[in-house]
PDB file of N, CA and C in Angstrom:
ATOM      1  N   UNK A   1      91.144  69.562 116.465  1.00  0.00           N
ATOM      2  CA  UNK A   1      90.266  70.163 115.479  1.00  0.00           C
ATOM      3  C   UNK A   1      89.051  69.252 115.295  1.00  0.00           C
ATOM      4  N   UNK A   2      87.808  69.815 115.554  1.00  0.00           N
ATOM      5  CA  UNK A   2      86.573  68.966 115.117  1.00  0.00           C
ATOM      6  C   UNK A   2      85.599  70.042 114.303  1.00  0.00           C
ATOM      7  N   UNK A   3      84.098  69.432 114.380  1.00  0.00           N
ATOM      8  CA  UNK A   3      83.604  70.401 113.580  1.00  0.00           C
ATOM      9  C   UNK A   3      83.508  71.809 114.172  1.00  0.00           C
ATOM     10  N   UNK A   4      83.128  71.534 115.855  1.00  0.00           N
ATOM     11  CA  UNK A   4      82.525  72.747 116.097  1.00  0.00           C
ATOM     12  C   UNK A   4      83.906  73.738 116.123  1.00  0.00           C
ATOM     13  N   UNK A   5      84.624  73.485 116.126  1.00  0.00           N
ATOM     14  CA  UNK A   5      86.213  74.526 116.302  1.00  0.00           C
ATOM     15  C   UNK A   5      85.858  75.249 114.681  1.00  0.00           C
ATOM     16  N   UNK A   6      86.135  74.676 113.947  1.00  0.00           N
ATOM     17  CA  UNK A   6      85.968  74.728 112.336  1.00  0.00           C
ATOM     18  C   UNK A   6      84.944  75.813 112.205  1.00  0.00           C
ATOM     19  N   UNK A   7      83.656  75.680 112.637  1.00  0.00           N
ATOM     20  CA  UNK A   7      82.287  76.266 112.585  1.00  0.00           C
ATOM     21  C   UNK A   7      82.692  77.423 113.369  1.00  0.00           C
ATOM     22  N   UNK A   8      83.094  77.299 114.659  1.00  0.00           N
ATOM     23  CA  UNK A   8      83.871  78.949 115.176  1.00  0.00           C
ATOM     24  C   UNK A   8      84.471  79.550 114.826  1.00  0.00           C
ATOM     25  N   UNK A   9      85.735  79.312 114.182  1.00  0.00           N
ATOM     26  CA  UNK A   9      86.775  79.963 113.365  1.00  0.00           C
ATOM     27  C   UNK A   9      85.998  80.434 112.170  1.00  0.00           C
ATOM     28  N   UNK A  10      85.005  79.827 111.435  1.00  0.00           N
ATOM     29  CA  UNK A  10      84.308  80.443 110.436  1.00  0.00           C
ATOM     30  C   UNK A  10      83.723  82.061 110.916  1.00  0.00           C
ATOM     31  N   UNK A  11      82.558  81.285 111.853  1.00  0.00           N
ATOM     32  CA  UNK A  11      81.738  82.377 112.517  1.00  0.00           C
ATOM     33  C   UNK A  11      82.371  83.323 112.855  1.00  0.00           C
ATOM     34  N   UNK A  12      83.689  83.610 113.104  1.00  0.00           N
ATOM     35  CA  UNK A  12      84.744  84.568 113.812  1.00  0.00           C
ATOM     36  C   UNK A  12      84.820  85.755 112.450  1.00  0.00           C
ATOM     37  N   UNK A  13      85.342  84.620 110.988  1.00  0.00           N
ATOM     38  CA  UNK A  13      85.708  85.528 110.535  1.00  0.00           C
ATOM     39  C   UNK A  13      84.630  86.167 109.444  1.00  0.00           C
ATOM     40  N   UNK A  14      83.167  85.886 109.561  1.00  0.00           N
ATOM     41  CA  UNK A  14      82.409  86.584 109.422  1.00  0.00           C
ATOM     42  C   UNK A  14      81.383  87.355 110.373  1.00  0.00           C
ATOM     43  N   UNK A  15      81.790  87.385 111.645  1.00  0.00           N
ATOM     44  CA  UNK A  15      81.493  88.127 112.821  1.00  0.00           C
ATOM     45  C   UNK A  15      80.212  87.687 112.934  1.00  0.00           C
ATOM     46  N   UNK A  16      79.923  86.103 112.970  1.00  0.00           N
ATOM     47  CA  UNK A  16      78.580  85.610 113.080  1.00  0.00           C
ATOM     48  C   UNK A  16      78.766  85.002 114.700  1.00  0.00           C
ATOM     49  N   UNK A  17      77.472  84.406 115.050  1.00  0.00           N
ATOM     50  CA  UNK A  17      77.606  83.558 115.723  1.00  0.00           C
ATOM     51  C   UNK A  17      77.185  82.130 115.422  1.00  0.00           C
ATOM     52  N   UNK A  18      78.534  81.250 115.806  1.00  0.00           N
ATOM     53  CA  UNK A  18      78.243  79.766 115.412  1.00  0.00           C
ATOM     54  C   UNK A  18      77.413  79.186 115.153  1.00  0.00           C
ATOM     55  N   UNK A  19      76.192  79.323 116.122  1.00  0.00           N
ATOM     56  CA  UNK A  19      74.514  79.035 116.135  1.00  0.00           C
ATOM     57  C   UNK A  19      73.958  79.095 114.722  1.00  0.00           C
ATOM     58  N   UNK A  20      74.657  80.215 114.112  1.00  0.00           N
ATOM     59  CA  UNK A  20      73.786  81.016 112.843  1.00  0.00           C
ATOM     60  C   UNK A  20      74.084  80.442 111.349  1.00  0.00           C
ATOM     61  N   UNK A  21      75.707  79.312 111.973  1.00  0.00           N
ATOM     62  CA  UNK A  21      75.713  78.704 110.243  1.00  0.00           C
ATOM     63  C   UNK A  21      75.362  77.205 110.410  1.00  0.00           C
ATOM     64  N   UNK A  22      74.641  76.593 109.460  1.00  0.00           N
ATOM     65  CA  UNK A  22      73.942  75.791 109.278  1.00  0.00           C
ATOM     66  C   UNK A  22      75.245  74.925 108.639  1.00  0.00           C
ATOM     67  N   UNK A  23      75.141  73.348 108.437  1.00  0.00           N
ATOM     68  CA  UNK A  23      75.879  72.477 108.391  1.00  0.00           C
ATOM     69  C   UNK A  23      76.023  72.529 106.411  1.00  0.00           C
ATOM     70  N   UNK A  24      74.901  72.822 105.679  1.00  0.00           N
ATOM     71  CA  UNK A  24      74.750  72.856 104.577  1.00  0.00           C
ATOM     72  C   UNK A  24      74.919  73.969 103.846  1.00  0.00           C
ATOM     73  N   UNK A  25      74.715  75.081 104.803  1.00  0.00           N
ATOM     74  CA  UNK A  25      74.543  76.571 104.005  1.00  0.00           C
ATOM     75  C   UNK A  25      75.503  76.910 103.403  1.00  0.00           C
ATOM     76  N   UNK A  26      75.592  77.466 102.179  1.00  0.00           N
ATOM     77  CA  UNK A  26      76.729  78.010 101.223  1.00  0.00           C
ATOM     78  C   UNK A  26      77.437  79.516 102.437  1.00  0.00           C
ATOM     79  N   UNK A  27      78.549  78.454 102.472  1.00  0.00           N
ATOM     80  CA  UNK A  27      79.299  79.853 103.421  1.00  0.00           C
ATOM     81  C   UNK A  27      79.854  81.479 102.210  1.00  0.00           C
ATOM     82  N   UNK A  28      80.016  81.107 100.964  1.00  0.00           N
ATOM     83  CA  UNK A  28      79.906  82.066  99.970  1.00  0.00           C
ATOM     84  C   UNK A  28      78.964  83.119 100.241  1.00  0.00           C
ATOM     85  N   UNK A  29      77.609  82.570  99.901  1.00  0.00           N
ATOM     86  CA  UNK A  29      76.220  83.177 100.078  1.00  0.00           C
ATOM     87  C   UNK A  29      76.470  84.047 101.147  1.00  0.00           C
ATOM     88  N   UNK A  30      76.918  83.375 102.779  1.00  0.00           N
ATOM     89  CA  UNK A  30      76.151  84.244 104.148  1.00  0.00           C
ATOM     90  C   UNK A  30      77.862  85.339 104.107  1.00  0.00           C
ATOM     91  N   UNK A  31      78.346  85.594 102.895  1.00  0.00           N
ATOM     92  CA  UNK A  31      79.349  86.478 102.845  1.00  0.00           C
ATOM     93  C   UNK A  31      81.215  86.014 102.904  1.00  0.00           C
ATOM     94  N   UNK A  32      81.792  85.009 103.287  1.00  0.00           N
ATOM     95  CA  UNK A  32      82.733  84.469 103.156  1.00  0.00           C
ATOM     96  C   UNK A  32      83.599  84.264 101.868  1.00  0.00           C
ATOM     97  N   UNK A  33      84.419  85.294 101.803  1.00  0.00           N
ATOM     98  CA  UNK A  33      85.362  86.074 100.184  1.00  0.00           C
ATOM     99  C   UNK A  33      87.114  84.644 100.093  1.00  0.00           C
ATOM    100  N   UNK A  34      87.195  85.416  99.405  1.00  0.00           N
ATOM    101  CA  UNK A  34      88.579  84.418  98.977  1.00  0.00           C
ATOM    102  C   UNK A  34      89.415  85.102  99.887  1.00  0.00           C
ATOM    103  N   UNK A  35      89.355  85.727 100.271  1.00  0.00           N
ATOM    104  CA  UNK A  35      90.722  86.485 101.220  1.00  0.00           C
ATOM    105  C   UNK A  35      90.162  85.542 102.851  1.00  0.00           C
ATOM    106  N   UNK A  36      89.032  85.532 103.314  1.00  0.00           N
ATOM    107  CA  UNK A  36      88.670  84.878 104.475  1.00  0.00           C
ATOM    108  C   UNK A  36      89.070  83.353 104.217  1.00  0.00           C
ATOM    109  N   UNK A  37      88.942  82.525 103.187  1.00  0.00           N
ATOM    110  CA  UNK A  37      88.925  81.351 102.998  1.00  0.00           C
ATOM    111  C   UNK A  37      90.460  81.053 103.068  1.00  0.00           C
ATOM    112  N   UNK A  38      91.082  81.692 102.153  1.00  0.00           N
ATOM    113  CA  UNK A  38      93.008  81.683 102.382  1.00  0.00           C
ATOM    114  C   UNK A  38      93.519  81.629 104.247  1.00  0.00           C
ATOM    115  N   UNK A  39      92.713  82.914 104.311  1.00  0.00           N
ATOM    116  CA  UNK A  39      93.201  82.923 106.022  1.00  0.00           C
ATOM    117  C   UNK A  39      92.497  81.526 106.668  1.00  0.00           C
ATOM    118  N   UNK A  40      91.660  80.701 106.444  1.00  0.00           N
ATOM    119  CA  UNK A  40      91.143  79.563 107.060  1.00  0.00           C
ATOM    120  C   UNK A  40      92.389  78.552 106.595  1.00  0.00           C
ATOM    121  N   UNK A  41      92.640  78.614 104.972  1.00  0.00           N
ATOM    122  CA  UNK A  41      93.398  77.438 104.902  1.00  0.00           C
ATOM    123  C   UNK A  41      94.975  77.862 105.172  1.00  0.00           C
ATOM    124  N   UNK A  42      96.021  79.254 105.634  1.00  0.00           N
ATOM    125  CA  UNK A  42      96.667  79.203 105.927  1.00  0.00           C
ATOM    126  C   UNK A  42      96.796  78.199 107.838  1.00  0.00           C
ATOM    127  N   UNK A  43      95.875  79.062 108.048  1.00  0.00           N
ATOM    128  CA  UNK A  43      95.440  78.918 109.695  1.00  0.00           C
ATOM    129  C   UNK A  43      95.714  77.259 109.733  1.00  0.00           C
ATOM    130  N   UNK A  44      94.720  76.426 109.174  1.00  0.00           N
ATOM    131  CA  UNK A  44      94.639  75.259 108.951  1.00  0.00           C
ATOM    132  C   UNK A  44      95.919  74.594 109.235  1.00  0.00           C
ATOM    133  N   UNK A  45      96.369  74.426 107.480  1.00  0.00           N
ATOM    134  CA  UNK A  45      98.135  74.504 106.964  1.00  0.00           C
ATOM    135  C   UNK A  45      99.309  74.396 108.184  1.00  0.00           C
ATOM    136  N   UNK A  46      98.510  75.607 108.907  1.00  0.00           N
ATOM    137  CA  UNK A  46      99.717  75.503 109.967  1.00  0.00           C
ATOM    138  C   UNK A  46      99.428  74.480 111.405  1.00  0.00           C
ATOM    139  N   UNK A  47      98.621  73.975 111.020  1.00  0.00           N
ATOM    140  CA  UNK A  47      98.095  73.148 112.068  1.00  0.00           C
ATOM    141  C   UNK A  47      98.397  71.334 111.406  1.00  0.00           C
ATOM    142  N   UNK A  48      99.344  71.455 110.482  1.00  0.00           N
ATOM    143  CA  UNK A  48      99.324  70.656 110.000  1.00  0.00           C
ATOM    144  C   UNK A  48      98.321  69.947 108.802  1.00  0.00           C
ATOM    145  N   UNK A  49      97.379  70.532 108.348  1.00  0.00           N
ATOM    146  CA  UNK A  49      96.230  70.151 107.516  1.00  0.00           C
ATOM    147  C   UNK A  49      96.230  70.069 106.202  1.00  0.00           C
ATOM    148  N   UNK A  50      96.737  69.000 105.458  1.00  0.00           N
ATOM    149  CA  UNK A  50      96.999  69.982 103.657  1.00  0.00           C
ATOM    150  C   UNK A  50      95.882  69.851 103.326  1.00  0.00           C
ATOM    151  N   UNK A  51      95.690  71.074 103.041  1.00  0.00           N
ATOM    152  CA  UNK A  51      94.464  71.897 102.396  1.00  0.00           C
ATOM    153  C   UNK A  51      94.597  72.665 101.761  1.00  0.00           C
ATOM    154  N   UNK A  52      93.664  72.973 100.190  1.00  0.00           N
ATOM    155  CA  UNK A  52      93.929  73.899  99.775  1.00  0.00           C
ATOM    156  C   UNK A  52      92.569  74.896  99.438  1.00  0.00           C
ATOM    157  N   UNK A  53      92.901  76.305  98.560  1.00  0.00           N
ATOM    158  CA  UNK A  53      91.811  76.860  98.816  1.00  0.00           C
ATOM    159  C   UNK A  53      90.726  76.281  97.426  1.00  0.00           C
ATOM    160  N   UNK A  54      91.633  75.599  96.737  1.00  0.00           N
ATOM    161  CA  UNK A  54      90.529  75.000  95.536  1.00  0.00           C
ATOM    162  C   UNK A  54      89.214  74.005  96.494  1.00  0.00           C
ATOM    163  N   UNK A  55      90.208  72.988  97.463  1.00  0.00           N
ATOM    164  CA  UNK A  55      89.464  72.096  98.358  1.00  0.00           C
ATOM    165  C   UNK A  55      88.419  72.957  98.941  1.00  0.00           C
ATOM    166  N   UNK A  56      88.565  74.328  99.562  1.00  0.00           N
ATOM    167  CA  UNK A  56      86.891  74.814 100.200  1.00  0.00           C
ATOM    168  C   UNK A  56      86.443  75.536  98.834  1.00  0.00           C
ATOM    169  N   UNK A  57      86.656  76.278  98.075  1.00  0.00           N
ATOM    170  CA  UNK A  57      86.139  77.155  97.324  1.00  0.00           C
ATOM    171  C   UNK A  57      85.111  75.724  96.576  1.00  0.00           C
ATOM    172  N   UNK A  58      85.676  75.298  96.157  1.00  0.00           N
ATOM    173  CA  UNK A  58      84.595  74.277  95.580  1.00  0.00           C
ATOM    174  C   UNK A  58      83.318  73.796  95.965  1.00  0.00           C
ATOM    175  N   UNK A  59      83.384  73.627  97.220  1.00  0.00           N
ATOM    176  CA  UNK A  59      82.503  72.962  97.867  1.00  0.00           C
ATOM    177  C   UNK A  59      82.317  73.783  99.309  1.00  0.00           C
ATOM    178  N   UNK A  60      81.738  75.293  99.826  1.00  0.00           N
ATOM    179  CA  UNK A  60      81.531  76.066 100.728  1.00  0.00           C
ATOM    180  C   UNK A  60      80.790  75.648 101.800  1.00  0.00           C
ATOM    181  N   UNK A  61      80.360  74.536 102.429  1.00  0.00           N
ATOM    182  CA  UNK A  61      79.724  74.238 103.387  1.00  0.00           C
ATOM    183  C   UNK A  61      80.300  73.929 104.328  1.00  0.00           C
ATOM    184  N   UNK A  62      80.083  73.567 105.731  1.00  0.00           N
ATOM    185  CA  UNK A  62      80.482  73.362 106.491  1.00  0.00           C
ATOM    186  C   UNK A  62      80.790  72.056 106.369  1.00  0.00           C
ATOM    187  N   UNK A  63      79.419  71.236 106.050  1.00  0.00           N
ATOM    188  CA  UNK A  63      79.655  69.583 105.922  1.00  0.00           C
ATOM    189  C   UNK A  63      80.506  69.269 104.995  1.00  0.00           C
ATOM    190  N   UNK A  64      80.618  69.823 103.690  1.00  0.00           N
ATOM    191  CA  UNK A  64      81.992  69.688 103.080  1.00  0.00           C
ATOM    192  C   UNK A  64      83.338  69.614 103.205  1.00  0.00           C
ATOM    193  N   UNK A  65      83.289  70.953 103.848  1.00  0.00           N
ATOM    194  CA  UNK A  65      84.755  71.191 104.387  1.00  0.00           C
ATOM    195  C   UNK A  65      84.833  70.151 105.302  1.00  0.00           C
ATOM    196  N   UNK A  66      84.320  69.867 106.211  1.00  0.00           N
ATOM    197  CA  UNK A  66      84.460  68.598 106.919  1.00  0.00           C
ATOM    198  C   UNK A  66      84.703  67.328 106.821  1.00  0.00           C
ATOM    199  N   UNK A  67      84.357  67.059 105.774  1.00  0.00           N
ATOM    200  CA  UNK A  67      84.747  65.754 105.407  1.00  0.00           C
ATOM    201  C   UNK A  67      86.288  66.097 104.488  1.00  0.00           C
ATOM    202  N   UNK A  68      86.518  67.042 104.061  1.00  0.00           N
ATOM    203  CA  UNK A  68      87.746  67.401 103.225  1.00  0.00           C
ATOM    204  C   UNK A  68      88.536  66.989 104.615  1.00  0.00           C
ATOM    205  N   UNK A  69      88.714  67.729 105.795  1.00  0.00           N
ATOM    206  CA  UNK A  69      89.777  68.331 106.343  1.00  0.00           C
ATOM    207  C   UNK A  69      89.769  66.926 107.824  1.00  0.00           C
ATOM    208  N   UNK A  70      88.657  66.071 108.041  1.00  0.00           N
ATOM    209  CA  UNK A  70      88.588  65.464 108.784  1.00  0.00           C
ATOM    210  C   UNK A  70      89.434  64.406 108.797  1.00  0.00           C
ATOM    211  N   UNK A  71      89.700  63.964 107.171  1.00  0.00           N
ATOM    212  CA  UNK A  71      90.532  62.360 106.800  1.00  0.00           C
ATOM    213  C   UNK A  71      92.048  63.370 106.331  1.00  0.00           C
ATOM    214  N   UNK A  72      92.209  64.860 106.564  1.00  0.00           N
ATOM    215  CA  UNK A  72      93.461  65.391 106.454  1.00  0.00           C
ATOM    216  C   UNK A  72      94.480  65.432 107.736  1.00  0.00           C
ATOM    217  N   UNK A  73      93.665  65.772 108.772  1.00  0.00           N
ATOM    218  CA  UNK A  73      94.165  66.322 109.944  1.00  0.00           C
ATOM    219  C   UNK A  73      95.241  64.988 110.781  1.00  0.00           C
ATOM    220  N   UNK A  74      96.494  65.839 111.006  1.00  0.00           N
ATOM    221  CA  UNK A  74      97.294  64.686 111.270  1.00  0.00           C
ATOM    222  C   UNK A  74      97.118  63.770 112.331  1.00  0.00           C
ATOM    223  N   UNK A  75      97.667  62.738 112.342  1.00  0.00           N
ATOM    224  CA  UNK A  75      97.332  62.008 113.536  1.00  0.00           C
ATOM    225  C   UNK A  75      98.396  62.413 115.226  1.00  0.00           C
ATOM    226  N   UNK A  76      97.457  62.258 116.263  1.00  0.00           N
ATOM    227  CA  UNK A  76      97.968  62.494 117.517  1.00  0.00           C
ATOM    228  C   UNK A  76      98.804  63.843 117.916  1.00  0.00           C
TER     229      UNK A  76
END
């Protein structure tokens, strides 16, 4: 898991293309609901990641979430 995986799986589930979300942009704003964000942090979760949906809802950016999920993700 790095950023750009993260940034695809986004783009997927707002039928964007990756190119189109910006590192800062409120993923709220370009349309991203609480039902899309759950499915990110189940998806996650199962990848080993504790995350929750308070952790993105709070803070909707890409660069956010990134630093949340970067010092989460298990080792090896």
């Amino acid at each position: 898991m790095d950023l750009t995986t993260v940034r695809e799986e986004v783009a997927e589930l707002l039928f964007a293309e990756p190119d189109e979300l910006t590192d800062d942009e409120n993923l709220i704003d370009f349309g991203l609901d609480s039902v899309r964000i759950m499915t990110l942090v189940e998806r996650w979760r199962g990848l080993g990641v504790q995350v929750t949906f308070a952790d993105l809802a709070e803070r909707p950016t890409l660069a956010d979430w990134w630093a949340v999920l970067e010092s989460r993700i298990p080792a090896g």
